[in-house]
Each structure stands twice: as structure tokens, then as C-alpha cells.
N, C-alpha and C. Protein backbone atom coordinates (compact mmCIF):
# COMPACT_ATOMS: atom_id res chain seq x y z
N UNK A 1 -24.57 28.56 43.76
CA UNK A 1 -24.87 27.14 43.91
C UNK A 1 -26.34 26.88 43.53
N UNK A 2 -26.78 25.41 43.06
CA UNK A 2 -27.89 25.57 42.49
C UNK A 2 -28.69 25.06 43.69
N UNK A 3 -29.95 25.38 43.56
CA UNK A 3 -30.65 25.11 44.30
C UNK A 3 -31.60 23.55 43.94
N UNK A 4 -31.93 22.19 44.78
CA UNK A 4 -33.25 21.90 44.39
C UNK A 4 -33.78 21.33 45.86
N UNK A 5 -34.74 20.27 45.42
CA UNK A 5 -35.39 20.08 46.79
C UNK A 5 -35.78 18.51 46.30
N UNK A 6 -35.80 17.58 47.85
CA UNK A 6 -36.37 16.10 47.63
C UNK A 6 -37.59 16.13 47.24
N UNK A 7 -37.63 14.81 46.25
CA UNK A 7 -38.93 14.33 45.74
C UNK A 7 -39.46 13.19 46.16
N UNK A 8 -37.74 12.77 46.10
CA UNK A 8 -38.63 11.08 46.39
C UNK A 8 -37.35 10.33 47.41
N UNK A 9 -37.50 9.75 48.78
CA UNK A 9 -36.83 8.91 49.39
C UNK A 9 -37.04 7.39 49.24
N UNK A 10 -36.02 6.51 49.16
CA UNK A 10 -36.23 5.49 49.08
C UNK A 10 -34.90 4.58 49.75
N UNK A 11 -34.88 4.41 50.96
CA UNK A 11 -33.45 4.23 52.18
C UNK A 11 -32.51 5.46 51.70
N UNK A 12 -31.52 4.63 51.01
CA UNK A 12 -30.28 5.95 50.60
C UNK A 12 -30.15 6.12 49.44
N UNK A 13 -31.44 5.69 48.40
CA UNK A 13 -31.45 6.69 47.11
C UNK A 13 -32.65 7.52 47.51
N UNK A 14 -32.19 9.30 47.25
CA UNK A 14 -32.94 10.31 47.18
C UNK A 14 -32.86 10.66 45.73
N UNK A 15 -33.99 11.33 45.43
CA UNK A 15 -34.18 12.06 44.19
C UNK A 15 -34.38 13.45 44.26
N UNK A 16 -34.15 14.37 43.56
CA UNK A 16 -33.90 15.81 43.97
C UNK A 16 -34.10 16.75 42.41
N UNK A 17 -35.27 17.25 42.34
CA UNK A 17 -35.57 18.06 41.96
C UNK A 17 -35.13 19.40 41.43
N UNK A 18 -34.38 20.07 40.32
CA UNK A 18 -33.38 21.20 40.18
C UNK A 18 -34.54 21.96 39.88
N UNK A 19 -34.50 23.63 40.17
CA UNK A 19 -35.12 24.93 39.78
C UNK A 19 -35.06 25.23 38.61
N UNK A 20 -33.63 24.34 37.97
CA UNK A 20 -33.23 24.96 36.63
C UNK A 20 -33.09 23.86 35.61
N UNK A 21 -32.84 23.97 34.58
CA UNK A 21 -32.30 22.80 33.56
C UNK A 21 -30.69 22.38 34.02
N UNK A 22 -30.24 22.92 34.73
CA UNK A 22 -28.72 22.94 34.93
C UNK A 22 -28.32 21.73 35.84
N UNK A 23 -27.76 21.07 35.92
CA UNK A 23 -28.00 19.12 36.90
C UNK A 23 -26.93 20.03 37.05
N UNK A 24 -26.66 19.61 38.36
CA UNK A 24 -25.34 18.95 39.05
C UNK A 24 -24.63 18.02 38.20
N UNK A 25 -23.03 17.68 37.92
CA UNK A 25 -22.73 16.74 37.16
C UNK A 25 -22.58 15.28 37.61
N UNK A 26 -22.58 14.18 37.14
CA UNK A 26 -22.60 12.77 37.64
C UNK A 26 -21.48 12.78 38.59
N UNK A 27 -21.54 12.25 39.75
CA UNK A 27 -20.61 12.25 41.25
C UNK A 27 -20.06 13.35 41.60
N UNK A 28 -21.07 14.26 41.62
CA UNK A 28 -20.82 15.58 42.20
C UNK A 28 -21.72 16.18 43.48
N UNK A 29 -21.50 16.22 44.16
CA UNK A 29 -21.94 15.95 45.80
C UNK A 29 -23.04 17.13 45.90
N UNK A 30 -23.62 16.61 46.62
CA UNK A 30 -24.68 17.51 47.00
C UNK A 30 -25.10 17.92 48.73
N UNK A 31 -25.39 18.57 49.07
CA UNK A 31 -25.71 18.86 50.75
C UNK A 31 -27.17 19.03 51.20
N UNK A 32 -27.86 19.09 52.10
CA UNK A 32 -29.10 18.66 52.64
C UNK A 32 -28.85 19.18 54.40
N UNK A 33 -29.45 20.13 55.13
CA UNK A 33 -29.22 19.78 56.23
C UNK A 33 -30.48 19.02 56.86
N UNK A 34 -29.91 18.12 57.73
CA UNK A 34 -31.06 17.52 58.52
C UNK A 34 -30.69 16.98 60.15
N UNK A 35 -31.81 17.51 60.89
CA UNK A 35 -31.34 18.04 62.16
C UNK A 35 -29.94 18.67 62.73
N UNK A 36 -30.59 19.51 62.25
CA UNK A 36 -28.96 20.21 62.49
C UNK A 36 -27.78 20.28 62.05
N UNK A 37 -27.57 19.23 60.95
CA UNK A 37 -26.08 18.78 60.46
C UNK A 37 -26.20 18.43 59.00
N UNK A 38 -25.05 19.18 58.23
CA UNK A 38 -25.19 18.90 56.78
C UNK A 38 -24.96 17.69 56.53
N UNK A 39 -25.66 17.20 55.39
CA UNK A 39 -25.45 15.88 55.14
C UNK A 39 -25.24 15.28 53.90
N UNK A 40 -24.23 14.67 53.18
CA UNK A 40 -24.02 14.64 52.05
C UNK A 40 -24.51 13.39 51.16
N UNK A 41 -24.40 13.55 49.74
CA UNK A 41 -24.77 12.87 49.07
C UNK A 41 -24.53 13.19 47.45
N UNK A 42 -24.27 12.08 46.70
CA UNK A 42 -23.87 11.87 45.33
C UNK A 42 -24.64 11.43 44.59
N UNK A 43 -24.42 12.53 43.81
CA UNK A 43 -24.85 12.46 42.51
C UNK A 43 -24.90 11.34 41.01
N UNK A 44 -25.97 10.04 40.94
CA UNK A 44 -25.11 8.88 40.17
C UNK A 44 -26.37 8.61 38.91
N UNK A 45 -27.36 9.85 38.88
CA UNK A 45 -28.21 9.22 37.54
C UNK A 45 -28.89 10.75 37.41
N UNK A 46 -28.80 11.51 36.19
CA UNK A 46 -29.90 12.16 35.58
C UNK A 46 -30.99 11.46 35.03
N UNK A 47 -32.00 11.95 35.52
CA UNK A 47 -33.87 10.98 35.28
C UNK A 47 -34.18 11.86 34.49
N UNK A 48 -34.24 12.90 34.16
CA UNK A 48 -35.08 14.04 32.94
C UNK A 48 -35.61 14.52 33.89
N UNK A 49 -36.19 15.88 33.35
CA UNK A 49 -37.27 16.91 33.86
C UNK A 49 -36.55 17.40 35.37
N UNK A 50 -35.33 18.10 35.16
CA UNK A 50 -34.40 18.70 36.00
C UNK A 50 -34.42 17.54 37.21
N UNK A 51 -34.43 16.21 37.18
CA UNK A 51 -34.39 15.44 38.62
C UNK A 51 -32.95 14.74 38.51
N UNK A 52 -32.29 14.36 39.72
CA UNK A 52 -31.00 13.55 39.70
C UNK A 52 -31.35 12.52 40.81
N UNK A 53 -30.91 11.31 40.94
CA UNK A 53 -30.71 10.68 41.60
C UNK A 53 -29.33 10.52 42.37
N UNK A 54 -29.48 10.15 43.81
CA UNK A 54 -28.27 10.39 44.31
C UNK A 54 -28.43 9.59 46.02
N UNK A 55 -26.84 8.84 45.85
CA UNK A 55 -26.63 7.97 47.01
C UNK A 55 -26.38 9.05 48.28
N UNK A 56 -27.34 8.21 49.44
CA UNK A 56 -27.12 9.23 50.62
C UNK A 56 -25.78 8.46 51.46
N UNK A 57 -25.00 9.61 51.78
CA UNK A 57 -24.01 8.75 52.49
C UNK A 57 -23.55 8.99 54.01
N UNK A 58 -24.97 8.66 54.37
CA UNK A 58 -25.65 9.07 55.99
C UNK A 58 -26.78 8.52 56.35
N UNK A 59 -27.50 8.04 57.42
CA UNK A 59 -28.63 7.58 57.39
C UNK A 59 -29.70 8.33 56.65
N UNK A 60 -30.62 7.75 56.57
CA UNK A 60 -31.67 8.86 55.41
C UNK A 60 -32.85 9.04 56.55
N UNK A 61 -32.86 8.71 57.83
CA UNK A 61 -34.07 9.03 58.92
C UNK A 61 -33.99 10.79 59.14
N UNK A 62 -34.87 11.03 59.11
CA UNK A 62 -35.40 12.76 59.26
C UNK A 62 -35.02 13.22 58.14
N UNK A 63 -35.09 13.00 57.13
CA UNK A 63 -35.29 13.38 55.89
C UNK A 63 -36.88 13.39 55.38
N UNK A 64 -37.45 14.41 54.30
CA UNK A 64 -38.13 14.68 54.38
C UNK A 64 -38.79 14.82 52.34
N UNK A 65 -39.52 15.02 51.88
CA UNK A 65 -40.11 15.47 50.56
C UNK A 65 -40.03 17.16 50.69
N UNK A 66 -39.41 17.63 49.89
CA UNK A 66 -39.76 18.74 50.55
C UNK A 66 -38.34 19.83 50.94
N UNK A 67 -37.58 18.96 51.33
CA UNK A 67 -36.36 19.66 51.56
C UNK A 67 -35.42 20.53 50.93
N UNK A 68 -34.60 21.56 51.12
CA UNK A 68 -34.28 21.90 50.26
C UNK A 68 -32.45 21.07 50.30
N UNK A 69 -31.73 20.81 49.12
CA UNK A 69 -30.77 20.25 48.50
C UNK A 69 -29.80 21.48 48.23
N UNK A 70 -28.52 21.60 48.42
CA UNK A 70 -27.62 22.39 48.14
C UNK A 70 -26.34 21.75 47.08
N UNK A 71 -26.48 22.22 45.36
CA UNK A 71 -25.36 21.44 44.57
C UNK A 71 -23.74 22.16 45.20
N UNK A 72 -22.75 21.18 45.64
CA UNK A 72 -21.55 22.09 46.05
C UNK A 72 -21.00 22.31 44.59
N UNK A 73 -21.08 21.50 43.59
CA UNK A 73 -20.56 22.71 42.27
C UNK A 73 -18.80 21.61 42.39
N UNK A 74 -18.88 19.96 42.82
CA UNK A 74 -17.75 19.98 42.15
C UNK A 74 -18.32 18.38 43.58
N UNK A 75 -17.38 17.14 43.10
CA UNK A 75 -17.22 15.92 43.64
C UNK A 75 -16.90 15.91 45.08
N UNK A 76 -17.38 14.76 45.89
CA UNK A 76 -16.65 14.88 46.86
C UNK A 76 -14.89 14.98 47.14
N UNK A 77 -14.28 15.52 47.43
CA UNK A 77 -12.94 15.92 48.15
C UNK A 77 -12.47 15.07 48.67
N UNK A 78 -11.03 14.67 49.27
CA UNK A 78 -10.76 14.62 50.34
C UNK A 78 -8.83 14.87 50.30
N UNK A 79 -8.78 15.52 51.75
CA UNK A 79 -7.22 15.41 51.36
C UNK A 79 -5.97 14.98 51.47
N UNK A 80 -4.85 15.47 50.68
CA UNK A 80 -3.85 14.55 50.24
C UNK A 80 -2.66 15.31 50.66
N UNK A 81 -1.53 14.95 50.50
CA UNK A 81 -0.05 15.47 50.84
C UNK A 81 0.84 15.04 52.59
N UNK A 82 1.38 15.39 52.66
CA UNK A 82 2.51 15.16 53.56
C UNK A 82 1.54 15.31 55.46
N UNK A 83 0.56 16.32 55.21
CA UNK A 83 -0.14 16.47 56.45
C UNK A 83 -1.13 15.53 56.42
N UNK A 84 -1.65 14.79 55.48
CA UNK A 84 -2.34 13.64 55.95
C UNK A 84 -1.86 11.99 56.17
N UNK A 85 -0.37 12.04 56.20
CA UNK A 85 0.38 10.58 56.17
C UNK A 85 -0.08 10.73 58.07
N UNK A 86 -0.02 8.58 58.09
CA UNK A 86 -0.90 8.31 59.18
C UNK A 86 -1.78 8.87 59.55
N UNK A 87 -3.10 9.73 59.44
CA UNK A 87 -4.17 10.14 59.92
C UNK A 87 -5.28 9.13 58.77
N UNK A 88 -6.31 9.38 59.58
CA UNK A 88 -7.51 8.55 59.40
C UNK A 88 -8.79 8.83 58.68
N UNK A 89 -9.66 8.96 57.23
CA UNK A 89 -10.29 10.07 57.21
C UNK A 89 -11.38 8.80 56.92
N UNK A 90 -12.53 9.45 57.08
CA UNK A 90 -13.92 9.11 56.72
C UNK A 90 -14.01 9.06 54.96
N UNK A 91 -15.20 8.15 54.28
CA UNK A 91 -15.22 8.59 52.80
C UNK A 91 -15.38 10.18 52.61
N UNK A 92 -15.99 10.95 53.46
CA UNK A 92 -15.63 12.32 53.24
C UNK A 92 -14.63 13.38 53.23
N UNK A 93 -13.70 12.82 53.68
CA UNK A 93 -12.85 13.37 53.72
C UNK A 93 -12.06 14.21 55.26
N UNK A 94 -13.60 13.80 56.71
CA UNK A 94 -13.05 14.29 57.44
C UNK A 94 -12.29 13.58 58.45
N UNK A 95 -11.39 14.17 59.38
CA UNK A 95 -10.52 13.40 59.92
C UNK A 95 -11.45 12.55 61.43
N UNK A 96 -11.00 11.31 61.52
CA UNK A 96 -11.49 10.45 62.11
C UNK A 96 -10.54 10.67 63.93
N UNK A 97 -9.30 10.50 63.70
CA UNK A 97 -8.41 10.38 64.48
C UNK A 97 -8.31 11.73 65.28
N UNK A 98 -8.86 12.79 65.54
CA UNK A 98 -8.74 14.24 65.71
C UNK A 98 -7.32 14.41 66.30
């Protein structure tokens, strides 16, 4: 997984910095932990000079410059078939209704 780190906050657009020439691809999720809990976010603009822009889809308080960013290497998820009829999920995909 690639690695980068925040550059720039601005509410729930973050900007994120890659190690490599290699972006994450456009709406392809990215992870961040902050206090304690991973926190996700999408991928919706390459800026040049390995940076992406990307919607946070969590509050953006205790976030930081500095952080490090985890690419998951593929869009957000969520799932489908016969075990999710009537249950409840979040835009992430996790279940609401436990």
C-alpha cells in the first residue's frame, strides 16, 4: 500500500502528499487514523507533484499536517447479495442496524 502524509486541511478537503509518483486512482479511498479510529476518505483530484485531493468522510477535527495517509489500493466497498436485504449500511459500507 502506498504510503503519503497531509499537507493541507481545509474542513473536509484534505490534500495528501504521495512518497512516490504512483497516485492512488480517482475515487479510490484512502485511510488516516485519528484518535484512535481509522478514518476514511476519497480520492477526487490529482494536483501534480505526487499530491491528491480528497473528500473527508468524517469530521476533519484532530487531524493534523503531518499525518501519515494509508492508499487501500481500490474504491470504497460496500456489500451486496441476499445477506444484506433489509439491513442498514452507512456510505461505508458498515452495518448501521447491528
Amino acid at each position: 500500500m502506498e504510503k503519503g502524509k497531509i499537507v493541507q486541511i481545509l474542513g473536509p478537503v484534505i490534500d495528501v502528499e504521495f512518497e512516490t509518483e504512483q497516485l492512488p486512482l480517482i475515487h479510490d479511498a484512502l485511510t488516516v487514523v485519528n484518535k484512535g479510529k481509522e478514518v476514511v476518505m476519497e480520492v477526487e483530484q490529482h494536483m501534480g507533484n505526487r499530491t491528491v485531493r480528497c473528500i473527508l468522510l468524517a469530521a476533519s477535527e484532530g487531524l493534523h499536517k503531518g499525518m501519515e495517509v494509508t492508499a487501500t489500493g481500490g474504491p470504497i466497498k460496500v456489500p451486496v447479495g441476499k445477506q444484506t436485504l433489509g439491513r442498514m449500511f452507512n456510505v461505508l459500507g458498515e452495518a448501521m442496524d447491528k
